[in-house]
Protein backbone atom coordinates (compact mmCIF):
# COMPACT_ATOMS: atom_id res chain seq x y z
CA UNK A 1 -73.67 -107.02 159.34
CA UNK A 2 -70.59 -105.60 157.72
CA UNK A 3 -69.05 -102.48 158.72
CA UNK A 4 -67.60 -100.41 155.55
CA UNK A 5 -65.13 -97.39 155.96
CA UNK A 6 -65.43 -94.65 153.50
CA UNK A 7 -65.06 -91.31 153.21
CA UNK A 8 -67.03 -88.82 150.92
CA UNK A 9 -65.59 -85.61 149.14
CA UNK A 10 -62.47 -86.25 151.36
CA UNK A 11 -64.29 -86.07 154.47
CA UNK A 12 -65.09 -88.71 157.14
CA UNK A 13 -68.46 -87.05 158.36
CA UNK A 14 -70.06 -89.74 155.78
CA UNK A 15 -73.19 -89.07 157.02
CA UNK A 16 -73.27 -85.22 156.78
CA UNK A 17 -73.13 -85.48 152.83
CA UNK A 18 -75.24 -89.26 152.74
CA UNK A 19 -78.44 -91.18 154.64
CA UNK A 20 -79.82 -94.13 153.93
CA UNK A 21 -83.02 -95.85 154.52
CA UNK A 22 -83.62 -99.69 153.81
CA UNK A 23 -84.97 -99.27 150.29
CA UNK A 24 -82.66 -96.13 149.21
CA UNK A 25 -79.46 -94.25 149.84
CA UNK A 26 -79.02 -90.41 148.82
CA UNK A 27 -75.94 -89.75 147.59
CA UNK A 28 -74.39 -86.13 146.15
CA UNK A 29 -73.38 -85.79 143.04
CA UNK A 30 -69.95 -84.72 144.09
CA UNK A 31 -69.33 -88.13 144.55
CA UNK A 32 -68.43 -90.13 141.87
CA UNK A 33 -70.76 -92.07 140.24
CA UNK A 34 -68.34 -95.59 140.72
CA UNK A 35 -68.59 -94.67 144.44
CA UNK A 36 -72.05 -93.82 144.77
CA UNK A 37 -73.23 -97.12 143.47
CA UNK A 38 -70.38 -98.96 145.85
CA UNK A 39 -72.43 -97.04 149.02
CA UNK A 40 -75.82 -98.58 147.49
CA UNK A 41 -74.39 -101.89 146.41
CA UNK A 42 -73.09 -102.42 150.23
CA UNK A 43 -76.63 -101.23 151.31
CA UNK A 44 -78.49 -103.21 149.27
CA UNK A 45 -80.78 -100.52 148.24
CA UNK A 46 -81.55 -97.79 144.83
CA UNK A 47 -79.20 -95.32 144.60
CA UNK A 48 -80.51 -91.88 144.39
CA UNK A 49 -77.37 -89.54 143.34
CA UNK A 50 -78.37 -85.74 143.84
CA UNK A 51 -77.58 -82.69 145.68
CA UNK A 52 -80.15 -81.00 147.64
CA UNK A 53 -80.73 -77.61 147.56
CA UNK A 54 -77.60 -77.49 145.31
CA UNK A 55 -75.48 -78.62 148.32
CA UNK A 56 -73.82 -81.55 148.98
CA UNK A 57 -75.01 -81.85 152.27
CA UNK A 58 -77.39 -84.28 152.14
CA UNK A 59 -77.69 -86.13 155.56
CA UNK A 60 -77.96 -82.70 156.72
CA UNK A 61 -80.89 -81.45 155.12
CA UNK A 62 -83.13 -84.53 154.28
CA UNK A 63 -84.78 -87.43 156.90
CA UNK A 64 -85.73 -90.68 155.60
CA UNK A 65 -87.67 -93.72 156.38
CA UNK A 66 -88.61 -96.38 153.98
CA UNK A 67 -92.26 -95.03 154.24
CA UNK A 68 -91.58 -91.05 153.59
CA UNK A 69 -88.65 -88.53 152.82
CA UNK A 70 -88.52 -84.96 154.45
CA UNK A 71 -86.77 -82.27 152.24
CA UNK A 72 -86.42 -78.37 152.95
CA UNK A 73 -88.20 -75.28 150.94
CA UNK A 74 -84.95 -74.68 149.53
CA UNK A 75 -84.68 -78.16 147.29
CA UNK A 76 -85.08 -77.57 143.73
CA UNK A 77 -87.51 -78.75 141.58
CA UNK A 78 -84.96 -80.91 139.40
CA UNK A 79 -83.29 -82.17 142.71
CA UNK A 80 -87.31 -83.45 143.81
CA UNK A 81 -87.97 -84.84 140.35
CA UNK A 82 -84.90 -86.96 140.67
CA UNK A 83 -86.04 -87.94 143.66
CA UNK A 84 -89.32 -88.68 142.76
CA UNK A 85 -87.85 -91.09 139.79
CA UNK A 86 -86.29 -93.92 142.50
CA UNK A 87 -88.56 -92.70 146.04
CA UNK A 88 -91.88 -93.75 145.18
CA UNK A 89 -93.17 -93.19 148.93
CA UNK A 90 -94.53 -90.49 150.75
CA UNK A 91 -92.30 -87.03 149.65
CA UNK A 92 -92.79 -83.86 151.50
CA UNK A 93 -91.25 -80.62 151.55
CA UNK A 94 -91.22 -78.66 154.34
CA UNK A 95 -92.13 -75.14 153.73
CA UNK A 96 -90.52 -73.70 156.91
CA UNK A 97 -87.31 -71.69 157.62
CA UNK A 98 -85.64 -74.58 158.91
CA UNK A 99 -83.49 -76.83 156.70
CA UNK A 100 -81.72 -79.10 158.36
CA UNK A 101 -83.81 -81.72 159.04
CA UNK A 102 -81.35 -84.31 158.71
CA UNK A 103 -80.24 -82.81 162.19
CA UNK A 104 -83.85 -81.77 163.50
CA UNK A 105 -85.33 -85.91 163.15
CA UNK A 106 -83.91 -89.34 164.10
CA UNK A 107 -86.22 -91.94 162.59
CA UNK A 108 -86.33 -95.40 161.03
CA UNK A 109 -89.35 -97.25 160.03
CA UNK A 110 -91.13 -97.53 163.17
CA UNK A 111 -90.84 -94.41 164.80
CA UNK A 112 -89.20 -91.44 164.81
CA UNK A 113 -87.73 -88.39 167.67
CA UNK A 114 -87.60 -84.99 166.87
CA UNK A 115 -86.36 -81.85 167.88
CA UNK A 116 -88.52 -80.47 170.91
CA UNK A 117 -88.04 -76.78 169.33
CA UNK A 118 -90.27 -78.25 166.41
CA UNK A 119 -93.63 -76.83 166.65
CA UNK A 120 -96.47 -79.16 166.40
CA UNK A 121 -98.51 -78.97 163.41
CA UNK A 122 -94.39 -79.47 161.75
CA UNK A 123 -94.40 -83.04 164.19
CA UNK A 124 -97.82 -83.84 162.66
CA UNK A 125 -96.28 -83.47 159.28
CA UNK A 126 -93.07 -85.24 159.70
CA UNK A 127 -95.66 -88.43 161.36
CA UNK A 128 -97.67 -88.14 158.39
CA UNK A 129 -94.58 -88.32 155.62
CA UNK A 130 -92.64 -91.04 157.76
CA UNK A 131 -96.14 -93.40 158.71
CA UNK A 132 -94.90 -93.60 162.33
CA UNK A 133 -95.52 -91.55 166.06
CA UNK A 134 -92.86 -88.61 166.07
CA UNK A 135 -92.52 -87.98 169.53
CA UNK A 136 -90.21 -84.73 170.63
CA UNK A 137 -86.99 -85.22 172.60
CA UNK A 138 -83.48 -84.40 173.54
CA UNK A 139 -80.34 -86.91 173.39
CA UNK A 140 -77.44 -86.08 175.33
CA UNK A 141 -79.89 -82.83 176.88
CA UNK A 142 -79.18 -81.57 173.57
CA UNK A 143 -81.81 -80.76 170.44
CA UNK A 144 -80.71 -81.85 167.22
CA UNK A 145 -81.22 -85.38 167.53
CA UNK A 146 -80.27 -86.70 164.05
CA UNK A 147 -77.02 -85.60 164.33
CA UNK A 148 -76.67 -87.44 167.52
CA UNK A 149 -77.63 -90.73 166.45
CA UNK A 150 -78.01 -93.05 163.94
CA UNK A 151 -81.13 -95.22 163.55
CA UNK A 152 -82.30 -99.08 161.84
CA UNK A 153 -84.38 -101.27 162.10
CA UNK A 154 -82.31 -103.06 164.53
CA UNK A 155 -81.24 -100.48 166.79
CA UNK A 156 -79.51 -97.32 167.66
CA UNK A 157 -75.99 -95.77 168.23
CA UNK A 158 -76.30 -92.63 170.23
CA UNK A 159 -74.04 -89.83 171.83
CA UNK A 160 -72.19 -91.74 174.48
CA UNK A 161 -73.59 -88.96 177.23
CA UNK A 162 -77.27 -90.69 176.54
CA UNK A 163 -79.55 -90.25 179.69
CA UNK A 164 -81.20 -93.40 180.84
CA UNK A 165 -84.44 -91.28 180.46
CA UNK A 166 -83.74 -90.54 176.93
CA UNK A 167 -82.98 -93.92 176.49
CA UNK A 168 -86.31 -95.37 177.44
CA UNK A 169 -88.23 -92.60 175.30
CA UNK A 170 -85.74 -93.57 171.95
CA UNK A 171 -86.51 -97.41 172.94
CA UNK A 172 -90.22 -96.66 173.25
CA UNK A 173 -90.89 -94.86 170.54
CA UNK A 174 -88.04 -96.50 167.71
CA UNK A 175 -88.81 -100.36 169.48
CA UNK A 176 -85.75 -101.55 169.29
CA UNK A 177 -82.60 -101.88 171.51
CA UNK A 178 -80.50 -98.22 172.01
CA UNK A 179 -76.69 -98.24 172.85
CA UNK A 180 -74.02 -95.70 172.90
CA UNK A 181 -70.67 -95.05 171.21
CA UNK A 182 -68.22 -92.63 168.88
CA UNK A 183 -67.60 -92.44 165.33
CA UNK A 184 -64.12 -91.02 163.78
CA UNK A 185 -61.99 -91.95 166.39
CA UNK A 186 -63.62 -90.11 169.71
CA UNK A 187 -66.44 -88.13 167.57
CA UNK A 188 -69.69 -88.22 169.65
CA UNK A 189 -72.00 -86.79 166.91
CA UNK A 190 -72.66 -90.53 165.71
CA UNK A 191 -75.10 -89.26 162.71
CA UNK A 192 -72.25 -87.14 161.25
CA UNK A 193 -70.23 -90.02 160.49
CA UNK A 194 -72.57 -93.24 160.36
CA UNK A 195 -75.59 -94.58 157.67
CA UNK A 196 -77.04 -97.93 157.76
CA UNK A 197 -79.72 -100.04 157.52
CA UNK A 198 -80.38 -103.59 158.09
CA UNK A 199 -78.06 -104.92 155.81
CA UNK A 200 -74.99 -103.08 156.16
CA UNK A 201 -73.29 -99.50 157.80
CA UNK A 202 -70.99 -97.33 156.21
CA UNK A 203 -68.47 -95.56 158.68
CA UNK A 204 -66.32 -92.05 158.42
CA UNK A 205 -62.94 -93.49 157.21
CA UNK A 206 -61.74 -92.67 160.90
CA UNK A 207 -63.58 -95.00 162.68
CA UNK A 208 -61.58 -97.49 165.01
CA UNK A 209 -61.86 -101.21 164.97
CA UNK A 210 -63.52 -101.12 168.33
CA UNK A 211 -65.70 -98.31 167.41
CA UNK A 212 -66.83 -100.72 164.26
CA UNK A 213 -67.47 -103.58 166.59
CA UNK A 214 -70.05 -101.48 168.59
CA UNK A 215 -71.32 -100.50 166.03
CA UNK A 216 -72.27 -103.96 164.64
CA UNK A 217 -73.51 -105.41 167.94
CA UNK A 218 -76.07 -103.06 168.02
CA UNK A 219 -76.78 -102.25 164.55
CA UNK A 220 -76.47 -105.82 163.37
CA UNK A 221 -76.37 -108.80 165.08
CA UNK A 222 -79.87 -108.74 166.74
């Protein structure tokens, strides 16, 4: 796996304003359109270039798997017809208060962790869109588990104050190997500043070289 730095609207929290799944990568449309198409070219995947909710903060607000996106109430109805023109799997919005469900769900496509303050018929929901067991959880003792990791198909990267009991759920339900680390020189918040898939991971422009080489032992070389 290669390890790309980037940075997006001059920020290194990549994966505030970005996510990726193995078949697409959501971009915002601040970004422009030569760089967008570098992220999905390094991904291998489609390249879906929108804002959401007429923000730019796309990892924040939308979860992905290759099976089914989550959006909030607030996305617009040109912002889900874009979507709907590349994403041609299961596409739900969520018609709660909450938005940020980039932060609220960890997933990739064989399971997914949630935020235990979700209620349930919303975790019924979010297993339905993503075709997996969503299973409610903390990382770190803290909620907002998509912020505080970053999922593939080939493992995770989580807060570097992981439980071992945490770690066993995240194995169990996401079946594959979980390790810890930083992002942006220090920052434990690994989803802020980290998307990837199988094929490759794009890093906040601060990332270290020994931060990168984590992150490809346990994103990529199993």
């Amino acid at each position: 796996m290669t390890v790309y730095l980037s940075s997006i609207v001059g920020s290194p929290s990549i994966g505030v304003y970005s996510l990726a799944t193995e078949k697409v990568v959501i971009v915002p449309v601040m970004l422009p359109q030569p760089k967008a198409q570098e992220f999905a070219d390094w991904l291998k995947t489609d390249l879906i270039y929108t804002s959401i909710s007429g923000s730019v903060l796309v990892g924040s607000l939308a979860c992905a798997n290759s099976k089914g996106i989550l959006l909030p109430h607030s996305i617009r109805n040109e912002e889900l017809e874009r979507i709907k023109t590349i994403f041609k799997g299961n596409i739900t919005v969520m018609e709660t208060k909450k938005t940020a469900y980039g932060n609220l769900v960890l997933a990739n496509d064989y399971g997914a962790v949630v935020d235990p303050r979700l209620k349930s018929n919303e975790l019924k929901l979010i297993s339905e869109t993503l075709g997996v067991e969503a299973v409610a959880t903390e990382i770190a003792a803290l909620p907002y588990v998509g912020s505080l990791a970053c999922a593939t198909n080939k493992g995770v990267l989580a807060h570097p104050l992981l439980k071992e009991e945490e770690k066993k759920i995240l194995e169990s339900v996401l079946k594959v190997p979980v390790d810890v680390g930083t992002i942006n020189c220090g920052i434990p918040y690994i989803g802020t500043g980290l998307i990837a898939n199988s094929n490759a991971a794009v890093a906040g422009s601060m990332t270290t070289g020994p931060e990168m080489f984590i992150i490809e032992h346990i994103l990529g070389t199993l």
